[in-house]
Protein backbone atom coordinates (compact mmCIF):
# COMPACT_ATOMS: atom_id res chain seq x y z
CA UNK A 1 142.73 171.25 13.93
CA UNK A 2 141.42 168.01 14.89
CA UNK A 3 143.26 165.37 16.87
CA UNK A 4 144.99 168.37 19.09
CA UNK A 5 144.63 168.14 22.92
CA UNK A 6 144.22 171.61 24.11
CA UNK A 7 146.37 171.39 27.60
CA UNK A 8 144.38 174.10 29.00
CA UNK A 9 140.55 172.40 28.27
CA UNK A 10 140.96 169.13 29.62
CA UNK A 11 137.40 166.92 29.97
CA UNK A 12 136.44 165.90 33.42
CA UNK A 13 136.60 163.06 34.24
CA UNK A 14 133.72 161.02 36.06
CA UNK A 15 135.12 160.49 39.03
CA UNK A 16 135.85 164.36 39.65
CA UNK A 17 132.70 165.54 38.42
CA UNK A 18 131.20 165.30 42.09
CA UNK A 19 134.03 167.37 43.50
CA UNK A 20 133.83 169.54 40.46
CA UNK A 21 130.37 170.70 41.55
CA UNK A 22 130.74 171.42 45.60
CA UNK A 23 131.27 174.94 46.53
CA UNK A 24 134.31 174.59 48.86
CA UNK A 25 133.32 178.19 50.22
CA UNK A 26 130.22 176.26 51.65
CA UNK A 27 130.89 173.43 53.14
CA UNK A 28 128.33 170.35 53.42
CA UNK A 29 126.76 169.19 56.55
CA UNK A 30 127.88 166.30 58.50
CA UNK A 31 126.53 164.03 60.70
CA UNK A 32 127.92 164.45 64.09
CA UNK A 33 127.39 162.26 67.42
CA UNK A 34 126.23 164.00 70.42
CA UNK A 35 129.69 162.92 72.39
CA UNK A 36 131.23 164.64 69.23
CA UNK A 37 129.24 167.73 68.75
CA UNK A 38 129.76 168.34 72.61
CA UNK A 39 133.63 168.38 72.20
CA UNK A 40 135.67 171.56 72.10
CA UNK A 41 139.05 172.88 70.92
CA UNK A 42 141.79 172.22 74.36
CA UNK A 43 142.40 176.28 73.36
CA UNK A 44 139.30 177.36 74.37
CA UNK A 45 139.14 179.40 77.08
CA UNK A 46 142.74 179.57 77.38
CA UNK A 47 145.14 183.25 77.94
CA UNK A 48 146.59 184.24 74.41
CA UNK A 49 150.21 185.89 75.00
CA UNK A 50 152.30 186.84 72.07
CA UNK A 51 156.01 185.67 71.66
CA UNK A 52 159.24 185.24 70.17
CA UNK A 53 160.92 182.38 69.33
CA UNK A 54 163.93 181.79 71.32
CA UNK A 55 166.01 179.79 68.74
CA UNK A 56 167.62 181.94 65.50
CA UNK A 57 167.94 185.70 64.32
CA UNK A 58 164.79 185.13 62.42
CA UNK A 59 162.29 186.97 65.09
CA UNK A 60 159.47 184.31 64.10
CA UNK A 61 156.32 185.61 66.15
CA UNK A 62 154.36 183.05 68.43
CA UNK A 63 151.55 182.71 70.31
CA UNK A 64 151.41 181.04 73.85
CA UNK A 65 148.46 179.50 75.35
CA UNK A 66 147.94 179.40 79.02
CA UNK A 67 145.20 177.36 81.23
CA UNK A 68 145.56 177.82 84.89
CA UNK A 69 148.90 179.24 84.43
CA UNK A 70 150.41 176.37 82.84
CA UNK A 71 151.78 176.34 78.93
CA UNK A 72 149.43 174.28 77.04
CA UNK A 73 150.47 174.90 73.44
CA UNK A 74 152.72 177.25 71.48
CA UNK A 75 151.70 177.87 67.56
CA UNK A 76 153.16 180.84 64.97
CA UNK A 77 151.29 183.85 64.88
CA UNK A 78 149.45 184.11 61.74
CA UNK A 79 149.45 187.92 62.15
CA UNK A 80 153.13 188.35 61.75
CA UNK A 81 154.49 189.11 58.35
CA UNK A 82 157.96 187.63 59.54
CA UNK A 83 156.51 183.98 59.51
CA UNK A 84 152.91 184.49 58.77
CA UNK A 85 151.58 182.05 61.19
CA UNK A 86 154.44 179.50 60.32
CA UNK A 87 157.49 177.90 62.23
CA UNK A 88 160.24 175.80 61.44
CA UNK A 89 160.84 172.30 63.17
CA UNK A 90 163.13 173.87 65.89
CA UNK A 91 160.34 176.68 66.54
CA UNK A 92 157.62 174.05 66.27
CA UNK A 93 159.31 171.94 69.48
CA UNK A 94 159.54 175.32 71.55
CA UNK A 95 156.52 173.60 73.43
CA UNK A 96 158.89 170.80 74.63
CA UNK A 97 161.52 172.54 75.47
CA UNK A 98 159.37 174.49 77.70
CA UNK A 99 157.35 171.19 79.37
CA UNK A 100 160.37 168.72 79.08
CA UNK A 101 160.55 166.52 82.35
CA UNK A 102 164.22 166.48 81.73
CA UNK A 103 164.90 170.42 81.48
CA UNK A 104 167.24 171.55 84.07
CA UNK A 105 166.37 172.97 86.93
CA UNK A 106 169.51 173.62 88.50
CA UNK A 107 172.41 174.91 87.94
CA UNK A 108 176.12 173.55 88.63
CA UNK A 109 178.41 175.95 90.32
CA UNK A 110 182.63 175.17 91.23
CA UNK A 111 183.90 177.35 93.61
CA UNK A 112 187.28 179.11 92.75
CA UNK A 113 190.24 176.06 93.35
CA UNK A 114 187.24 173.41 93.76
CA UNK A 115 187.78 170.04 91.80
CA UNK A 116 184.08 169.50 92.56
CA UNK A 117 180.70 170.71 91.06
CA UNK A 118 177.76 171.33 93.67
CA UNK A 119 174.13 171.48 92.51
CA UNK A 120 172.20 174.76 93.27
CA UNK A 121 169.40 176.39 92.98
CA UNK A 122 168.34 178.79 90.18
CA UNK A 123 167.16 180.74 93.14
CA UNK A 124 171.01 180.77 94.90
CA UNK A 125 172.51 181.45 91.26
CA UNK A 126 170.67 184.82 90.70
CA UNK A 127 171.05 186.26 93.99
CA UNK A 128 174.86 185.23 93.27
CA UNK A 129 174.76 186.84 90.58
CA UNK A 130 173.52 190.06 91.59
CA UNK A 131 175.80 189.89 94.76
CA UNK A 132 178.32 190.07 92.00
CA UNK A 133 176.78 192.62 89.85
CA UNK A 134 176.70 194.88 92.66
CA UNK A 135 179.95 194.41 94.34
CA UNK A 136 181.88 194.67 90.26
CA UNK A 137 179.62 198.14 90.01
CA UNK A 138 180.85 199.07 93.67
CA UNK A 139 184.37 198.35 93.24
CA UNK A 140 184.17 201.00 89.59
CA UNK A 141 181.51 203.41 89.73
CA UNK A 142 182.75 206.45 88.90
CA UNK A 143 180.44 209.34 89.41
CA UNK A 144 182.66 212.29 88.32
CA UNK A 145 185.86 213.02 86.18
CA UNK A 146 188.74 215.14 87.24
CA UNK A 147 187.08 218.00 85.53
CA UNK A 148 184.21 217.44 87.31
CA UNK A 149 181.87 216.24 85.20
CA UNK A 150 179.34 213.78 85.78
CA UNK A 151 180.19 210.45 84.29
CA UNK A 152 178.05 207.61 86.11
CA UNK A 153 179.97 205.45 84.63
CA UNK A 154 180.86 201.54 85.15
CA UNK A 155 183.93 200.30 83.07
CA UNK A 156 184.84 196.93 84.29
CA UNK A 157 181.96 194.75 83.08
CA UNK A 158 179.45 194.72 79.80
CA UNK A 159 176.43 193.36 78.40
CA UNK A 160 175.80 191.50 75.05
CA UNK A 161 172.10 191.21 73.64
CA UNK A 162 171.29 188.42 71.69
CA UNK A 163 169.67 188.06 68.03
CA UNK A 164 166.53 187.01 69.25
CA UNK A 165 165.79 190.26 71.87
CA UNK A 166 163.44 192.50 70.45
CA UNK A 167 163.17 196.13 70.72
CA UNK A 168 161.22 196.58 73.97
CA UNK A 169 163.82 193.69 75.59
CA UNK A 170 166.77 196.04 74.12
CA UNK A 171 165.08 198.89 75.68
CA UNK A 172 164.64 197.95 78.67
CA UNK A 173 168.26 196.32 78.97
CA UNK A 174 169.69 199.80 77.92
CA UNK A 175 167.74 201.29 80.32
CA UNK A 176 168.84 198.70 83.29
CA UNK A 177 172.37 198.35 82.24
CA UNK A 178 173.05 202.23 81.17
CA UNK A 179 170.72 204.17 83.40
CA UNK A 180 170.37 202.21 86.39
CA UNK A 181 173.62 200.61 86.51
CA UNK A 182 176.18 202.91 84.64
CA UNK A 183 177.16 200.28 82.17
CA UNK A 184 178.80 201.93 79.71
CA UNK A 185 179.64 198.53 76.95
CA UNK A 186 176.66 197.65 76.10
CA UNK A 187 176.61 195.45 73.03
CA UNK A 188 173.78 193.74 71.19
CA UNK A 189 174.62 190.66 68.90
CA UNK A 190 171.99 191.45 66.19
CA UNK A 191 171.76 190.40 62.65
CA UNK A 192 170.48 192.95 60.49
């Protein structure tokens, strides 16, 4: 049949033949300046920790790149097969909100029948917090029943996990919350 374009045999054209030819498992040489050839990746020699992304249910995996302590970049961990190295644009940023100069340091804190908000320190809000912890556990620990039975047991506060924790975070929270402290409502907000 003449006059018939077969879609699947198309010519070359000229201008693609040179690309045509290349092997693009070898790749050609280049020419590189000394100042050039002497510069590195900023991720070498940097710690390699593996994490989670703290935005959605989604569990993407990343991977966290230290230098002297400090975070120096956050990328998706090609090894996971949740997001196979990817991340969306809110997992992307998790480098900024990490290193933003405007994060908050503090927290705010009203006392009961205040009209005003103090500033404290992150520092002053945990140990408040586990003043608390320990005086609600105080105040309803209950180590036995009336039959006598060993209960352990604290009723009058609970925990709720988030989508994001994984199973070693979950683990140890049960362990915290049910062994150590007696908790007995412990919930975990978990989408699957």
């Amino acid at each position: 049949m003449t006059g018939e374009v077969n879609m699947f045999k198309l010519p070359i054209l000229p201008f693609l033949q040179r690309y045509s030819r290349s092997e693009p498992s070898r790749p050609q040489a280049q020419a590189l300046s000394r100042r050039s050839a002497e510069k590195s990746s900023r991720l070498r020699g940097a710690t390699v920790t593996n994490g989670l992304c703290p935005y959605c249910a989604v569990g993407c995996s990343q991977l966290l790149y230290t230098k002297d302590g400090q975070l120096i970049d956050i990328e998706g961990d090609p090894r996971s097969p949740i997001n196979e190295g990817t991340l969306c644009p809110k997992g992307s940023n998790a480098l900024l909100l990490a290193l933003n100069p405007h994060r908050v340091k503090n927290v705010l804190y009203r006392a009961s029948y205040s009209a005003d908000w103090e500033t404290k320190s992150l520092d002053w809000a945990l140990d408040r917090i586990a003043r608390r912890v320990k005086e609600a556990r105080d105040a309803d620990f209950t180590a036995r029943d009336e039959q006598g039975r060993t209960l352990n047991s604290v009723r009058n506060m609970g925990t709720l996990g988030g989508a994001t924790l994984n199973i070693e975070d979950n683990y140890l929270i049960k362990k915290l919350f049910c062994g150590g402290l007696g908790v007995v409502s412990v919930e975990n907000q978990a989408r699957t």
